[in-house]
C-alpha atoms as a PDB file:
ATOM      1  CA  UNK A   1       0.000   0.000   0.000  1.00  0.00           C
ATOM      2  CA  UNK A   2       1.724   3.547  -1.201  1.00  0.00           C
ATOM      3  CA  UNK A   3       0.630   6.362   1.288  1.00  0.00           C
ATOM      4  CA  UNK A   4       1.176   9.825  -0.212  1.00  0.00           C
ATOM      5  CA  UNK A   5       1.871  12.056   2.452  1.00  0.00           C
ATOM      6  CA  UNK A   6      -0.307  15.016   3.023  1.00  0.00           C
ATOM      7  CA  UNK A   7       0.967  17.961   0.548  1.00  0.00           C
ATOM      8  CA  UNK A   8       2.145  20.764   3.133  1.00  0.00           C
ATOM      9  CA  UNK A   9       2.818  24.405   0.600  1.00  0.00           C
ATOM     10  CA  UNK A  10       4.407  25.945   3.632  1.00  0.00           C
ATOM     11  CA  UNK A  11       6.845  23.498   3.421  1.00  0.00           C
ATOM     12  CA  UNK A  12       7.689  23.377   0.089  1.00  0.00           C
ATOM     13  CA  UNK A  13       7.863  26.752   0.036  1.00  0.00           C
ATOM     14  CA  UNK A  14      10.375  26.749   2.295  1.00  0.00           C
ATOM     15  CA  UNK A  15      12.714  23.810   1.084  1.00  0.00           C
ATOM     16  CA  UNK A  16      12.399  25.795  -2.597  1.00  0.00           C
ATOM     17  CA  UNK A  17      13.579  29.258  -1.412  1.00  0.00           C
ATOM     18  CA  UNK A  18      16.966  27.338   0.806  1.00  0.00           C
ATOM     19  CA  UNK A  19      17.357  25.260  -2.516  1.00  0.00           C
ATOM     20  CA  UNK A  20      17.505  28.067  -4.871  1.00  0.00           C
ATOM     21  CA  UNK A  21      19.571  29.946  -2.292  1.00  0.00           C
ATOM     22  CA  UNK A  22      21.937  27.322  -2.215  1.00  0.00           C
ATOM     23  CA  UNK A  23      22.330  26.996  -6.317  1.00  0.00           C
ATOM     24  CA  UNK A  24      22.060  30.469  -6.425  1.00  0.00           C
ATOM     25  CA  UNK A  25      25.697  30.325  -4.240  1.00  0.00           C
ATOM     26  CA  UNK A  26      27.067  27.898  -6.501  1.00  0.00           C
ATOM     27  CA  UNK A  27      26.577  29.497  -9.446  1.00  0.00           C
ATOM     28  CA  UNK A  28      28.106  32.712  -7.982  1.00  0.00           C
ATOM     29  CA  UNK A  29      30.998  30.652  -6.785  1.00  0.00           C
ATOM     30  CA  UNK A  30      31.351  29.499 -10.362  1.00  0.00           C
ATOM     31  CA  UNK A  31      31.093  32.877 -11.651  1.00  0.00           C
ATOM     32  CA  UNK A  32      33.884  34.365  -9.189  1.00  0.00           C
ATOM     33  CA  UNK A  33      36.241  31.497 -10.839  1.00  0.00           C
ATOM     34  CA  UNK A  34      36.226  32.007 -13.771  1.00  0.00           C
ATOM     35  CA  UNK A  35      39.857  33.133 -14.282  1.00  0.00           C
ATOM     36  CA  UNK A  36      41.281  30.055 -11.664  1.00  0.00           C
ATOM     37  CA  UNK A  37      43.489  27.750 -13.493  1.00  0.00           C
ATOM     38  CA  UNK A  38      41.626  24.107 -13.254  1.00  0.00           C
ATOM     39  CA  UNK A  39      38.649  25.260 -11.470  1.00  0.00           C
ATOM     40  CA  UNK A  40      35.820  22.715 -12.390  1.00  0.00           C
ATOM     41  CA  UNK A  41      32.216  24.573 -13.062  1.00  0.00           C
ATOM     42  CA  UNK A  42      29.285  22.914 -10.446  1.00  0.00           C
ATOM     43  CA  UNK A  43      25.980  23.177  -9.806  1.00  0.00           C
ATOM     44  CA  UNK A  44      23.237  20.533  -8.478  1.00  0.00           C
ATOM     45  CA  UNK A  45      20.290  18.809  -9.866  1.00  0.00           C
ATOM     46  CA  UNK A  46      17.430  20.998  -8.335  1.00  0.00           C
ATOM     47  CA  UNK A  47      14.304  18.891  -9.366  1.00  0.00           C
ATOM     48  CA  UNK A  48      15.848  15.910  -7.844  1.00  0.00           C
ATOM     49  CA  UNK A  49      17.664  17.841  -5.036  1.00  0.00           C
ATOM     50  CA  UNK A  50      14.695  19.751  -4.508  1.00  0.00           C
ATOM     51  CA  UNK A  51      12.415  16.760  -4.127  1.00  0.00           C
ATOM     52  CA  UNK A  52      14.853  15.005  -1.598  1.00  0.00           C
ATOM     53  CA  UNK A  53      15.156  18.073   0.597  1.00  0.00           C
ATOM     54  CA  UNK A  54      10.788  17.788   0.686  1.00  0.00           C
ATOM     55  CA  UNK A  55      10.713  14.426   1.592  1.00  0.00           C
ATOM     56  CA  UNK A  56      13.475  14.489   4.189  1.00  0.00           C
ATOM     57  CA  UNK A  57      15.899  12.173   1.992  1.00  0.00           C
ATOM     58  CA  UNK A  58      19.168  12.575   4.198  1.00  0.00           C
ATOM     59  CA  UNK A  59      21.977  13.027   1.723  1.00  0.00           C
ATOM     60  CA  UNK A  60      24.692  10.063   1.795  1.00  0.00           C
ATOM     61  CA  UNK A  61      26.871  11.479  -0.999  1.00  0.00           C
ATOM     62  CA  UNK A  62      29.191  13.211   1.564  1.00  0.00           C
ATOM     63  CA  UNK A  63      31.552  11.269   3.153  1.00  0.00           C
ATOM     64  CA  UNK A  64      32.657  11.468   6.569  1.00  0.00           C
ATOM     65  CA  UNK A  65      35.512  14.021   7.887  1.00  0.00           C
ATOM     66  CA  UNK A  66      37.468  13.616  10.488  1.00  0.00           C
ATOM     67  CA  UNK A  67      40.754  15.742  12.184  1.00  0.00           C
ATOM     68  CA  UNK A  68      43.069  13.811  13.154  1.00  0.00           C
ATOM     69  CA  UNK A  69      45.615  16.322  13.850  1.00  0.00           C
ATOM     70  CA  UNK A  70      45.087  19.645  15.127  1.00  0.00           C
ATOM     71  CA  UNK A  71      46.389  21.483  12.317  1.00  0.00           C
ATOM     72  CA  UNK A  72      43.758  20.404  10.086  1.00  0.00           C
ATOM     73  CA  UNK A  73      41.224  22.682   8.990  1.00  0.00           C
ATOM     74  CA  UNK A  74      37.518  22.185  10.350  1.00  0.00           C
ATOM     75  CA  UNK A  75      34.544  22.066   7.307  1.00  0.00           C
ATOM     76  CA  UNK A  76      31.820  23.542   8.004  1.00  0.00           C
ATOM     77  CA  UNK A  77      28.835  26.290   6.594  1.00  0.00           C
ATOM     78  CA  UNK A  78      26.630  25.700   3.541  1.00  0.00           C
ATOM     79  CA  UNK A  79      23.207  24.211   3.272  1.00  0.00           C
ATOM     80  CA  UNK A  80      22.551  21.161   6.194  1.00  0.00           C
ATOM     81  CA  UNK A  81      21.863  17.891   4.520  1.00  0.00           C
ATOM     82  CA  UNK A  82      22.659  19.521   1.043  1.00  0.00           C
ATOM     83  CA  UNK A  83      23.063  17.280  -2.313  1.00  0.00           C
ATOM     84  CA  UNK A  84      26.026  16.510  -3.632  1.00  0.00           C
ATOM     85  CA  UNK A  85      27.622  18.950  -6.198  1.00  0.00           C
ATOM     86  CA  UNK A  86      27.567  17.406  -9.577  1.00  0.00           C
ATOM     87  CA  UNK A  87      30.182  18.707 -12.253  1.00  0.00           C
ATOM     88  CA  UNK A  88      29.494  20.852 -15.355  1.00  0.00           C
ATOM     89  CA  UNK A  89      30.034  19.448 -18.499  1.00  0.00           C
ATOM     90  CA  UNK A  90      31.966  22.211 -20.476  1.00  0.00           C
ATOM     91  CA  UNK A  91      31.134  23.341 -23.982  1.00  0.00           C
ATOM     92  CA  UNK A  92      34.837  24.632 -24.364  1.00  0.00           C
ATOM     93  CA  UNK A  93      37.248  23.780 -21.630  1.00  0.00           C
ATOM     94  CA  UNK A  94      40.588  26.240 -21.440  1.00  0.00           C
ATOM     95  CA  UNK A  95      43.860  25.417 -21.836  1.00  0.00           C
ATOM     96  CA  UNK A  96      44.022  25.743 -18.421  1.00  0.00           C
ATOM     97  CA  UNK A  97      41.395  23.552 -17.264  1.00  0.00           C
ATOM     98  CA  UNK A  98      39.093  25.798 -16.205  1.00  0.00           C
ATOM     99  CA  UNK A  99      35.266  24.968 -17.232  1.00  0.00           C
ATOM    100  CA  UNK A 100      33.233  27.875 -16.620  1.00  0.00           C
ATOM    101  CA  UNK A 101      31.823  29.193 -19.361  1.00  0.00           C
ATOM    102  CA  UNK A 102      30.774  32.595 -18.603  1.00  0.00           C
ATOM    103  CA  UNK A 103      27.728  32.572 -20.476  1.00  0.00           C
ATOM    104  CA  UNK A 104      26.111  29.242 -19.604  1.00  0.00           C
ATOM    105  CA  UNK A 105      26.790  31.047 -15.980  1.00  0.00           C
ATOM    106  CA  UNK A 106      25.271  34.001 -16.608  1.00  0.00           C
ATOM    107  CA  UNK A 107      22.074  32.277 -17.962  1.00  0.00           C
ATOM    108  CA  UNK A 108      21.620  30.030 -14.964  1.00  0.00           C
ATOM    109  CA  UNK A 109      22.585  32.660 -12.739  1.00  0.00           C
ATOM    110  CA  UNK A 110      19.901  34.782 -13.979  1.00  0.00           C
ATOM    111  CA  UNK A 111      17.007  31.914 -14.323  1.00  0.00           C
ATOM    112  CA  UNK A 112      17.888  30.729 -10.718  1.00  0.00           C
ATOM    113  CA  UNK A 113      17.290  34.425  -9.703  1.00  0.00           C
ATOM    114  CA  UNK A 114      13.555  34.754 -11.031  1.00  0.00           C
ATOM    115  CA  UNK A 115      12.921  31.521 -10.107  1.00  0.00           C
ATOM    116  CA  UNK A 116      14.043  32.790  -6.440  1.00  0.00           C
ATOM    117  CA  UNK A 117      12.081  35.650  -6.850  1.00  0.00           C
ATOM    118  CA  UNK A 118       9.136  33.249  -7.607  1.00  0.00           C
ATOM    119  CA  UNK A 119       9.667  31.254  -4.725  1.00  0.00           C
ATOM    120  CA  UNK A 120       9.635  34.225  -2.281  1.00  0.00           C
ATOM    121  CA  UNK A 121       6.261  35.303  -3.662  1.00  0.00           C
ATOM    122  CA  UNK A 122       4.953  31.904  -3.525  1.00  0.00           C
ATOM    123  CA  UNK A 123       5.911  31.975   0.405  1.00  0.00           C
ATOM    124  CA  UNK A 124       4.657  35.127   1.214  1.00  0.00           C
ATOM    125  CA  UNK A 125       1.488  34.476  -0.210  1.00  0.00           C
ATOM    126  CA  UNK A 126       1.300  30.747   1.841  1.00  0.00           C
ATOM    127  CA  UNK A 127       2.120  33.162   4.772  1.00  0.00           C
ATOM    128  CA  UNK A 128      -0.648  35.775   4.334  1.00  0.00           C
ATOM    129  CA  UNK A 129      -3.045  32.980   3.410  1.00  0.00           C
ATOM    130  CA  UNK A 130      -2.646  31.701   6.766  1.00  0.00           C
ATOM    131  CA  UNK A 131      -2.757  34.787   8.447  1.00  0.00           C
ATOM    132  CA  UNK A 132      -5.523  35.777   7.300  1.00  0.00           C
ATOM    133  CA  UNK A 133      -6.922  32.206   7.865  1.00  0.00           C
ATOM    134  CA  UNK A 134      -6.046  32.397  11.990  1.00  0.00           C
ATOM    135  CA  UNK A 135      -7.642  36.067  11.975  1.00  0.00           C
ATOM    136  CA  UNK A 136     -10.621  34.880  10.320  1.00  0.00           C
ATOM    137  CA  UNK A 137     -10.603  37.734   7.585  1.00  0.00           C
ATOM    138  CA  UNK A 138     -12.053  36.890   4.180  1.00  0.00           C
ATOM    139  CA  UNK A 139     -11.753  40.434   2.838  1.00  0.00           C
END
C-alpha cells in the first residue's frame, strides 16, 4: 500500500527558497572562478535535489571528515543535509582547465534568480493565506 503524504505548501515553500539559495551560491561561486586555473564549473540537480530536501531524503553522498591532527582545517557552513555537487560538463574547456563558461553562468545565474524571486512570492502568499486564515478575515 503507497501512502502519499499530506501535501504541506508551507513546506515546500520553504525547502524551494533554501534550494535556490543554495544553487544560487554555486553558481556565484562558479562565476567568481572564472579566471582560476583548473577550477571545475558545479551546480546541483534541483528537481531531484529539490524533491529530496521535501521528503526528508538525508543526503549520503558526503563522506565522513574527520581531524586527526590539530592542524587540520575544520569544514563547516553551507546548506545542512545539502546534495552533492555534480560537475558541469563544459562546452569549451581552457587550456588551463578551467570549465566555466561565462555565459552558460550568466544564464543560470539569472534563471535561478527569477525563479528565487518566484519562490519568495509563492511563500509570502502561503504566509498571508494563513494569516488571514487564523484572523478569520475573508476580505
Amino acid at each position: 500500500m503507497n501512502i502519499v503524504p499530506e501535501f504541506d505548501p508551507l513546506h515546500f515553500s520553504e525547502a524551494a527558497l533554501k534550494m535556490r539559495s543554495y544553487r544560487q551560491q554555486i553558481l556565484a561561486s562558479n562565476l567568481a572562478n572564472v579566471d582560476t586555473p583548473g577550477y571545475k564549473s558545479r551546480d546541483v540537480m534541483f528537481s531531484q535535489a529539490l524533491r529530496e530536501q521535501v521528503e526528508g531524503v538525508a543526503y549520503s553522498n558526503a563522506l565522513p571528515l574527520s581531524a586527526t591532527d590539530g592542524r587540520h582545517y575544520r569544514i563547516g557552513g553551507g546548506l545542512p543535509g545539502a546534495p552533492a555537487l555534480l560537475y558541469r560538463m563544459p562546452m569549451q574547456p581552457a587550456l588551463d582547465g578551467n570549465t566555466v563558461d561565462v555565459e552558460t553562468e550568466r544564464v543560470h545565474f539569472a534563471d535561478n534568480a527569477v525563479r528565487t524571486e518566484a519562490a519568495m512570492t509563492l511563500l509570502n502568499s502561503v504566509i498571508s493565506s494563513r494569516k488571514m486564515a487564523l484572523s478569520g478575515n475573508n476580505s
